[in-house]
Protein backbone atom coordinates (compact mmCIF):
# COMPACT_ATOMS: atom_id res chain seq x y z
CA UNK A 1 128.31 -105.86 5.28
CA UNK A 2 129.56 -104.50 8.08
CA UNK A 3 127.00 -105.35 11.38
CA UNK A 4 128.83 -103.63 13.78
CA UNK A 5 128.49 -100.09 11.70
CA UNK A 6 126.23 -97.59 13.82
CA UNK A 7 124.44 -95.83 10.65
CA UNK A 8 123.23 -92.97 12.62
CA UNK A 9 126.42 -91.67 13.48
CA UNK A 10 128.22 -89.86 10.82
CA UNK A 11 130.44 -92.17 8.84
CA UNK A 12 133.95 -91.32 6.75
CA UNK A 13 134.25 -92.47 3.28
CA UNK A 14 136.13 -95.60 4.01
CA UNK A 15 132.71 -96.58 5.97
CA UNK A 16 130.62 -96.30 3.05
CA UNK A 17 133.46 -98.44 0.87
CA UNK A 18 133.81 -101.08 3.36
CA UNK A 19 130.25 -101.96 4.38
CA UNK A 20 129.80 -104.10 1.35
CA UNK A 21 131.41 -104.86 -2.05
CA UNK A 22 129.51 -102.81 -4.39
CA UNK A 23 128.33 -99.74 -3.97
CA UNK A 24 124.72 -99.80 -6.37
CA UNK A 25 124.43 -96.83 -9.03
CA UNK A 26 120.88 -96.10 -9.02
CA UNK A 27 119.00 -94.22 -11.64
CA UNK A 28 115.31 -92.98 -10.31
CA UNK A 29 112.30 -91.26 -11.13
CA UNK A 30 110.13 -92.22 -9.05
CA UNK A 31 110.16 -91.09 -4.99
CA UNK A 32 107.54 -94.52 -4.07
CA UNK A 33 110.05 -96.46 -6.10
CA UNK A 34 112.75 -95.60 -4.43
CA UNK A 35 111.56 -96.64 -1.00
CA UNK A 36 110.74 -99.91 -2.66
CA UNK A 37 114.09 -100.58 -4.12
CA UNK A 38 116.17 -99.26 -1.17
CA UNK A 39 113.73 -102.06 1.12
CA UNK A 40 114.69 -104.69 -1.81
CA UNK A 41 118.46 -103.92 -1.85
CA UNK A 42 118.66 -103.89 2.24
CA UNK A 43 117.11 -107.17 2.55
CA UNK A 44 120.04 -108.62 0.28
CA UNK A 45 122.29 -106.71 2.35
CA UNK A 46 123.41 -103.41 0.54
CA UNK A 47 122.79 -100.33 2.79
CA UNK A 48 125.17 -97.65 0.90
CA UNK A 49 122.86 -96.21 -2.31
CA UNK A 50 124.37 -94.09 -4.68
CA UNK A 51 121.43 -92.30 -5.64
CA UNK A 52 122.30 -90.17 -9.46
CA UNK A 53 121.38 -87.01 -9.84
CA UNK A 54 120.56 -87.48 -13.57
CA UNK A 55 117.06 -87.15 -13.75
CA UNK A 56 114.80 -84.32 -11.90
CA UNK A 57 113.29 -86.41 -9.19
CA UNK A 58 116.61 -87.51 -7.65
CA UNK A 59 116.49 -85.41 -4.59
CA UNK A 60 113.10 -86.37 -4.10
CA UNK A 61 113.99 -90.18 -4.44
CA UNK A 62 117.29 -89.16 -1.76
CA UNK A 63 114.84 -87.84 0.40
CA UNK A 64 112.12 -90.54 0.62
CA UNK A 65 114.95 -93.31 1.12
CA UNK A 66 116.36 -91.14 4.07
CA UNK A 67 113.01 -90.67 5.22
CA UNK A 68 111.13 -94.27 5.02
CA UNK A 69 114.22 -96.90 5.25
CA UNK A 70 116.34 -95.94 8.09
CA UNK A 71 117.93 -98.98 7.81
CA UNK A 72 119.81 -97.87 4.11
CA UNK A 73 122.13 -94.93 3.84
CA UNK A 74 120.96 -92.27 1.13
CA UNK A 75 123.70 -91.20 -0.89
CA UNK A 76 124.02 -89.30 -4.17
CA UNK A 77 126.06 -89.67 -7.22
CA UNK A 78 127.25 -87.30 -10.08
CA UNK A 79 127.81 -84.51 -7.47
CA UNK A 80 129.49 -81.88 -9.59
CA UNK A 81 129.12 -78.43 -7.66
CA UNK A 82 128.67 -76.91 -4.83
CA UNK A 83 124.90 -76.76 -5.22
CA UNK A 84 124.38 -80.27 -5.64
CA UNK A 85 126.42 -81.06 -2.55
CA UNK A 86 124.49 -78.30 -0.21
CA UNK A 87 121.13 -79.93 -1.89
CA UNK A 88 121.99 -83.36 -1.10
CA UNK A 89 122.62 -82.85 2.38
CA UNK A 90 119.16 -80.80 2.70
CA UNK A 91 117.20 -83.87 1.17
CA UNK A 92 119.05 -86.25 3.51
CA UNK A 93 122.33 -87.66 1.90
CA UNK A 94 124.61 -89.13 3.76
CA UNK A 95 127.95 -89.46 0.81
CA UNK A 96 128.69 -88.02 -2.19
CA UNK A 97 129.66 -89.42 -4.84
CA UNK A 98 131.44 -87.27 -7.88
CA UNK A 99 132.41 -87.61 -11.55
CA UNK A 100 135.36 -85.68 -10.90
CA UNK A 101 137.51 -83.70 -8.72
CA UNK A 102 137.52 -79.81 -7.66
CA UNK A 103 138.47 -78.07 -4.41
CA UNK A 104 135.09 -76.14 -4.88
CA UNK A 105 133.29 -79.77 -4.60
CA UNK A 106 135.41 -81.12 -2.09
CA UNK A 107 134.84 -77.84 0.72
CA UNK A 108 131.31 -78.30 0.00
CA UNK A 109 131.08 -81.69 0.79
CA UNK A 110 132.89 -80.76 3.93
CA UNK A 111 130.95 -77.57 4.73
CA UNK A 112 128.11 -80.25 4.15
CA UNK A 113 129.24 -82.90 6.25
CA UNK A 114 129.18 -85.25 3.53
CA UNK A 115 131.93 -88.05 3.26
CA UNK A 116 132.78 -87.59 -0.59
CA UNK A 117 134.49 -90.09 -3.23
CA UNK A 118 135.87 -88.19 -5.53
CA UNK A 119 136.11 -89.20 -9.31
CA UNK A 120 139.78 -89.58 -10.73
CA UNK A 121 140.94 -90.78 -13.93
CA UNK A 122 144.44 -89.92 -13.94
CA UNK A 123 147.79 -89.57 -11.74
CA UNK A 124 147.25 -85.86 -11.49
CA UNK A 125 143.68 -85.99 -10.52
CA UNK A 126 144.83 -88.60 -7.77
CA UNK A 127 147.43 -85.65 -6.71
CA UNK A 128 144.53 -82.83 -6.73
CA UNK A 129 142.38 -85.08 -4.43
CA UNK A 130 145.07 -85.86 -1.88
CA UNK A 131 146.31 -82.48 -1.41
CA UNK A 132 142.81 -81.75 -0.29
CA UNK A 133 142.78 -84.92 2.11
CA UNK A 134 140.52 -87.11 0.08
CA UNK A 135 142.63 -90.87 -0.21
CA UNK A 136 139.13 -92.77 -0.86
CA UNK A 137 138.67 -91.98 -4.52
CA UNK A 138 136.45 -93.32 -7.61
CA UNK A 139 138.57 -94.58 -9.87
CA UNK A 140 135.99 -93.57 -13.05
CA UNK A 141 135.13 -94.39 -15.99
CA UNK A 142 137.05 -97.31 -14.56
CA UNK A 143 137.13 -99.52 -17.44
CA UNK A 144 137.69 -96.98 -20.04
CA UNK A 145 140.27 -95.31 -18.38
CA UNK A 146 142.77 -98.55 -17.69
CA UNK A 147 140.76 -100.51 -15.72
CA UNK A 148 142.49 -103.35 -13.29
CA UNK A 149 145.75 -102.59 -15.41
CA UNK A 150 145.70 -99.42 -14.23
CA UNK A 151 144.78 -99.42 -10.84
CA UNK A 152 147.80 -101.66 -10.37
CA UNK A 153 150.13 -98.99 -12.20
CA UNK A 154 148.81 -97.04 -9.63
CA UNK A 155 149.56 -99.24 -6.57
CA UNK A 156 153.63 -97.92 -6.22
CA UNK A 157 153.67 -93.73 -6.17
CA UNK A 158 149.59 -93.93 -4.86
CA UNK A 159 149.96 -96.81 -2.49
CA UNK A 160 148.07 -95.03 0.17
CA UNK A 161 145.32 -94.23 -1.77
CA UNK A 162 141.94 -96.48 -1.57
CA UNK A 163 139.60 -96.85 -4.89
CA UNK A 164 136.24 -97.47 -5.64
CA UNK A 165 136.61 -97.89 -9.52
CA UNK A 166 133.00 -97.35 -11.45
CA UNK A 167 132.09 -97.00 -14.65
CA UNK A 168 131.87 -100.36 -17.15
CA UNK A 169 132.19 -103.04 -14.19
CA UNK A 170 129.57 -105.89 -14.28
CA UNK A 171 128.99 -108.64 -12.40
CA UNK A 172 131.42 -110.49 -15.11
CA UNK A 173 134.12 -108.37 -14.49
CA UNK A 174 133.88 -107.20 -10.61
CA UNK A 175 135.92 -109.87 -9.29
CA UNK A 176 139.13 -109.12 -11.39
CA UNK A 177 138.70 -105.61 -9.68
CA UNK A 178 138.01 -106.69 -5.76
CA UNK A 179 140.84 -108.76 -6.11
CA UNK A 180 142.95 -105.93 -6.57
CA UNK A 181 144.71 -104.91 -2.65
CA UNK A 182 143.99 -101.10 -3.25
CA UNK A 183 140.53 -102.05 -4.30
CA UNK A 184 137.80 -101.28 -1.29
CA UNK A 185 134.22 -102.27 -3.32
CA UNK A 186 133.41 -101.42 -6.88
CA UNK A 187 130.22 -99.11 -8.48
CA UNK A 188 128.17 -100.60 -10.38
CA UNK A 189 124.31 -100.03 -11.61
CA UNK A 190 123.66 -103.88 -12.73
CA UNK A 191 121.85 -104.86 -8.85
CA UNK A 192 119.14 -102.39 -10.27
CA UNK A 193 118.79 -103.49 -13.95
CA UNK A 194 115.86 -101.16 -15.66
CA UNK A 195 113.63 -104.02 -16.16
CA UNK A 196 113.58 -105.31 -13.16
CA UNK A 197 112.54 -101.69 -11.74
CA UNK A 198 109.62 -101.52 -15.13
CA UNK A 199 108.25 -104.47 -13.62
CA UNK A 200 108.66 -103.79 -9.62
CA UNK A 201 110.80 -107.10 -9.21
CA UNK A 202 112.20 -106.43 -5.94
CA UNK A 203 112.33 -110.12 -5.36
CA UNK A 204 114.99 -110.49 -8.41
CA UNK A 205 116.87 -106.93 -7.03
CA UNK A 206 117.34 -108.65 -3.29
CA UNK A 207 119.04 -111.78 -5.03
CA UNK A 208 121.20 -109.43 -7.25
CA UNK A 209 122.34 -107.78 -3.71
CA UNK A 210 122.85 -110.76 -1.81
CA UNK A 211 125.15 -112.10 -4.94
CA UNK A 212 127.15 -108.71 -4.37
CA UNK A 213 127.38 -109.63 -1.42
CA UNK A 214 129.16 -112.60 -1.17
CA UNK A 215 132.11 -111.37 -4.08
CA UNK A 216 135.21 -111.79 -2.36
CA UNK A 217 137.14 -108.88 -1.55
């Protein structure tokens, strides 16, 4: 984690990538849960949340971590139009995260003043991205798309290009990816595992982030 970052200044996507190793994937319903689970994953020392917008009470959930835990940066996942990015800023987001790539998504996010990791799967997507200015991309659905054997393809014509591969990575696997040079953190959703959040084991969630943590990069 990166002490020295002032959170209440804006930040550029290589901020939210470098502040810790994983960036959490976070599936809520639940707007008093989410306060509770952002406290839990701060105390192990994860501040960026990637808050999904997969179920209806996301922006709600964005909203009450932005609101209640200063301390954590709200952001919000599986951004895929221009709506989503102008709604996420209004509830409080501070990143965007997105599937995939279009120039529609990306001026949003910039209208929005939302630092955006686009999602890329291929050497043209990477292309697309870049000629909008975006080199701090989501390399997703990381392991079904190449994973580390991939991303080191990539390393000679994208060597300027950062990655924040998501999508199948596990706390067996994340290593093999961090080790990687063009590899910032990784996404993944296992420092919030379901039954953990059924049973309001925050305790268990703060270990999970503190193990993050300490994965070499």
């Amino acid at each position: 984690m990166d002490v020295n970052l002032e959170l209440s200044s804006p930040l550029s996507a290589l901020q939210v990538m470098q502040d810790a190793s994983v960036i959490p994937v976070i599936v809520l319903t639940d707007a008093r849960q989410a306060v509770l689970l952002a406290r839990a994953l701060v105390a192990g020392g994860i501040r960026m949340l990637e808050v999904t917008l997969r179920t209806p009470q996301a922006l709600a959930c964005i909203e009450a971590i932005a609101r209640n835990v200063p301390e954590a940066v709200a952001g919000a996942g599986t951004v895929r139009s221009a709506a989503d990015a102008q709604a996420c800023a209004m509830a409080g987001a501070r990143f965007a995260v997105s599937p995939g790539y279009t120039h529609a998504v990306g001026q949003a996010c910039r209208d929005a003043g939302l630092p955006l990791l686009p999602g890329v799967a291929t050497g043209s997507e990477i292309m697309a991205a870049q000629e909008d200015g975006f080199m701090e991309l989501k390399f997703f659905p990381a392991l079904q798309a190449g994973g580390p054997a991939m991303l080191k393809a990539w390393s000679g014509p994208f060597g300027d290009v950062r990655f924040c591969p998501t999508g199948g990575i596990t706390v067996a696997n994340a290593a093999e990816f961090l080790a990687l040079p063009n590899v910032v953190c990784v996404g993944g959703s296992w420092l919030t595992p379901a039954e953990a959040l059924a049973r309001g084991d925050w305790e268990q969630i703060t270990t999970l982030a503190r193990q993050a943590c300490q994965m070499r990069r």
